[in-house]
Protein backbone atom coordinates (compact mmCIF):
# COMPACT_ATOMS: atom_id res chain seq x y z
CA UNK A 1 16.97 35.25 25.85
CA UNK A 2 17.39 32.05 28.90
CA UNK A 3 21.49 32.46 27.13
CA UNK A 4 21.46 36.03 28.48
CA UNK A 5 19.64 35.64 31.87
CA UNK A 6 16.17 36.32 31.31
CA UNK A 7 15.02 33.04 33.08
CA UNK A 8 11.12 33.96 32.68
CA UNK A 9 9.51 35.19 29.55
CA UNK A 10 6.07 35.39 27.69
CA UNK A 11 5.73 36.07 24.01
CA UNK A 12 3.39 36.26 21.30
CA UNK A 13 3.01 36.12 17.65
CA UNK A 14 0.42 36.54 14.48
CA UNK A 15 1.30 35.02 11.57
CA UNK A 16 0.31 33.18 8.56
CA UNK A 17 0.06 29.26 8.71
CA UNK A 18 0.20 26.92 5.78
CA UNK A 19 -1.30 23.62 5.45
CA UNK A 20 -0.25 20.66 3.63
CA UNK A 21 -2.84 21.59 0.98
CA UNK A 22 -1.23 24.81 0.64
CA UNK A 23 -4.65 26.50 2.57
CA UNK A 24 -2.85 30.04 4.33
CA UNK A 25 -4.89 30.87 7.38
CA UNK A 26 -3.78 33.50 10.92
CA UNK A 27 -3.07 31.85 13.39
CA UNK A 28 -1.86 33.31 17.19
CA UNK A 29 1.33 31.75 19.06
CA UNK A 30 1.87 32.42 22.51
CA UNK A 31 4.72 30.89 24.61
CA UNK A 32 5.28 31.64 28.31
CA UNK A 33 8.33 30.11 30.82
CA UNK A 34 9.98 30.58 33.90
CA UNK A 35 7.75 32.52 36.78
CA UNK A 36 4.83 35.29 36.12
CA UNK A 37 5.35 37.98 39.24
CA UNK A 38 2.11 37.52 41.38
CA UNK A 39 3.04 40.65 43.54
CA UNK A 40 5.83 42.65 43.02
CA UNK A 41 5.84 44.15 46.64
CA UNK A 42 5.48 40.81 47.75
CA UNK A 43 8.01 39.19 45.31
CA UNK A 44 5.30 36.69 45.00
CA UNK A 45 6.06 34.63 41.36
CA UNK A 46 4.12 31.55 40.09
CA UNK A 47 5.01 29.01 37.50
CA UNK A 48 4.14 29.43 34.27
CA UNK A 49 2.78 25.85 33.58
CA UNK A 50 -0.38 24.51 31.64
CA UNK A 51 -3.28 26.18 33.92
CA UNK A 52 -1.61 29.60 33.61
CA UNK A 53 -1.66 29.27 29.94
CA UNK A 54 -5.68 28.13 29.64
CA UNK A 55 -6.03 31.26 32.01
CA UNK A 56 -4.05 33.24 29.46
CA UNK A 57 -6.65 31.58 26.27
CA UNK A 58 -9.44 31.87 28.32
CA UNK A 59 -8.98 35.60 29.04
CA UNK A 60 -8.21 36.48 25.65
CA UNK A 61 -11.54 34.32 24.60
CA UNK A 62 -13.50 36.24 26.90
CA UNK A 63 -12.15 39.80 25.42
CA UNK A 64 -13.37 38.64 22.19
CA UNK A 65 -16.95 37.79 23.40
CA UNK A 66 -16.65 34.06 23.73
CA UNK A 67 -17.89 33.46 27.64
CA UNK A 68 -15.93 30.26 29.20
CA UNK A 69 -19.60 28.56 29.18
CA UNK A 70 -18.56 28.05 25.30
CA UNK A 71 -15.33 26.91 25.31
CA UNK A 72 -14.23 23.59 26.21
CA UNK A 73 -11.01 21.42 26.14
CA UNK A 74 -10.45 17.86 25.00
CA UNK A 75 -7.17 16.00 25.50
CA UNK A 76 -4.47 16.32 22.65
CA UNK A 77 -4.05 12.23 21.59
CA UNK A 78 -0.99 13.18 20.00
CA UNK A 79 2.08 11.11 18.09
CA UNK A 80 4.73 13.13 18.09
CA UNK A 81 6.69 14.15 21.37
CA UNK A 82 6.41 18.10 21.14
CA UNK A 83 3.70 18.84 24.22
CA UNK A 84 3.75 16.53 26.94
CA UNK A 85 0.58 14.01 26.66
CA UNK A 86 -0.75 14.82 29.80
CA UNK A 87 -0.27 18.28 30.05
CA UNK A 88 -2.19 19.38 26.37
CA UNK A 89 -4.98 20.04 25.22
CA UNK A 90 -7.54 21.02 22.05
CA UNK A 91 -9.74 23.81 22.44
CA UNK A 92 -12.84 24.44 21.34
CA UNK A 93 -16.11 26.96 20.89
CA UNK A 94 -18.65 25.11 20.46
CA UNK A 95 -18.43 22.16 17.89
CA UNK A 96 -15.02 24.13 16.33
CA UNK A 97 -11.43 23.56 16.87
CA UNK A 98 -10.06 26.63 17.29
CA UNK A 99 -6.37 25.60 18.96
CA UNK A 100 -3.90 23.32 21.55
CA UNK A 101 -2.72 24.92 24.37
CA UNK A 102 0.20 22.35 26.22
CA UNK A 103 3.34 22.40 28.11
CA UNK A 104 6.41 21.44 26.34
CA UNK A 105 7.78 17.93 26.56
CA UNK A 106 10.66 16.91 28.40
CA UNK A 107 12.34 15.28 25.56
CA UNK A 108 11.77 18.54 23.43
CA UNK A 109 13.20 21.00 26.64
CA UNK A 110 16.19 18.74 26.43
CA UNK A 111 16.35 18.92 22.69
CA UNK A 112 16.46 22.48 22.57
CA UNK A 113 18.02 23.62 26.20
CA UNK A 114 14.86 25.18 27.49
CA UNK A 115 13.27 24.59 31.09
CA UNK A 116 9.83 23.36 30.51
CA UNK A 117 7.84 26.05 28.75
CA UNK A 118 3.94 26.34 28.14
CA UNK A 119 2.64 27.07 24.25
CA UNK A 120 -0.75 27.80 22.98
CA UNK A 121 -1.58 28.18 18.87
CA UNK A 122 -4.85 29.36 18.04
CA UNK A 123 -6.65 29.78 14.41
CA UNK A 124 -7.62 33.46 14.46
CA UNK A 125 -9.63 32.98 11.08
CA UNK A 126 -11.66 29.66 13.05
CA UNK A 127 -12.18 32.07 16.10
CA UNK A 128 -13.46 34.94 14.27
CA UNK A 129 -15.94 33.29 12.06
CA UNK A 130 -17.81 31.20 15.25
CA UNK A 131 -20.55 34.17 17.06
CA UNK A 132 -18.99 35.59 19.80
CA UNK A 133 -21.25 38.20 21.98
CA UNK A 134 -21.27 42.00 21.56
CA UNK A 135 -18.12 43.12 22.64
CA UNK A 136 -18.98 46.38 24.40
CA UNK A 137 -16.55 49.53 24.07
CA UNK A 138 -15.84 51.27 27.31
CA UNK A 139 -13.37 54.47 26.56
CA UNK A 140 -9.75 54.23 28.41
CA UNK A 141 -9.91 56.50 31.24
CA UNK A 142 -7.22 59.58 30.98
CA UNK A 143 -5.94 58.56 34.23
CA UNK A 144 -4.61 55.31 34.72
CA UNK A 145 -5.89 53.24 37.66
CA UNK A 146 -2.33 53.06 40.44
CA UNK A 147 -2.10 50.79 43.43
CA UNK A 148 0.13 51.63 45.26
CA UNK A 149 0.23 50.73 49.36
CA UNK A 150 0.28 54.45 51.16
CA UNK A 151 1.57 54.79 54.55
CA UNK A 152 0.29 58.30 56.11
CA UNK A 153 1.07 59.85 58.77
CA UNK A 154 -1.44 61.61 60.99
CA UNK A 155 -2.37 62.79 64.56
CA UNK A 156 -4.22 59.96 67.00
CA UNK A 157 -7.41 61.68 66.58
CA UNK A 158 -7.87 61.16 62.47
CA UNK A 159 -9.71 58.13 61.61
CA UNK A 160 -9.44 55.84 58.77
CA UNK A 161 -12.91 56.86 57.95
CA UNK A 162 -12.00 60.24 57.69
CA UNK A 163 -9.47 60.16 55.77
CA UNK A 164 -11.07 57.35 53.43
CA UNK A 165 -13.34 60.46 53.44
CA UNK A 166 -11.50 62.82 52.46
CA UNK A 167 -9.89 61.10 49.79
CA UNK A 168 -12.99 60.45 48.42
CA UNK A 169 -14.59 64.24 48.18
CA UNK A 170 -10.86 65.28 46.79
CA UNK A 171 -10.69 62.91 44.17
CA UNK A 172 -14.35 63.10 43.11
CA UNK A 173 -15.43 61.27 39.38
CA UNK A 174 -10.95 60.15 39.38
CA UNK A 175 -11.74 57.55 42.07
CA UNK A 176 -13.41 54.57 40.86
């Protein structure tokens, strides 16, 4: 994809994982580089680096019930040169090791002709068994939430209030 242009890019993957002692377990990859867009009206981008990526593991975390109270992050002592030593981390619920989240390492961007990218693997089967909270089901509304910026145009007179009121009484239960 960076040999065809596409300077900024986020992917994910589930798979199986094998350990030395042959144990098979699920385990989530997710790799992000380049710029995120902040605002696209804006053209407002950020770095992809390693706080974006605990905000990406923290999120998902929180979707499956685990509140950021209950996860925690240790540095990554590590011995090989993949994720940079400063920039890496372990995470945890509780007492369990569920994953490393880290930014690539310079010698391994050079290695494989990448700009510095940000990784995070996490054990699906280590998350899953720990007690997250009730996850609670909300339906997905028919229609969409938009923003969009609106420029109207109206006579002197008309009010914001007004029309904030009108918009309001048209679009009834639609408007949240």
């Amino acid at each position: 994809n960076i040999a065809r242009g596409n300077q900024s890019l986020r992917l994910y993957e589930f798979g199986d994982v094998y350990s030395d002692d042959g144990k098979q377990s699920k385990h989530l990859a997710i790799a992000s580089c380049g710029k995120t867009d902040v605002s696209k009206w804006q053209k407002l981008q950020q770095e992809n680096d390693f706080y974006s990526m605990k905000g990406i593991v923290l999120n998902l975390l929180d979707k499956f019930g685990y509140e950021e109270k209950r996860v925690f992050f240790k540095p990554f002592e590590q011995t090989d040169t993949i994720l940079h030593p400063y920039r890496s981390a372990l995470v945890y619920i509780g007492r369990t090791l569920i994953g490393v989240i880290g930014q690539t390492h310079p010698k391994t961007d050079k290695e494989y002709g990448i700009s510095s990218a940000v990784v995070a693997e996490l054990d699906l089967k280590a998350i899953f068994q720990e007690k997250g909270a009730k996850v609670k089901f909300s339906t997905i509304n028919k229609y969409p939430s938009v923003s969009y910026d609106l420029a109207l145009v109206v006579k002197e007179d008309v009010t914001a209030s007004q029309i904030v009121d009108t918009v309001k009484k048209s679009a009834g239960t639609l408007l949240n």
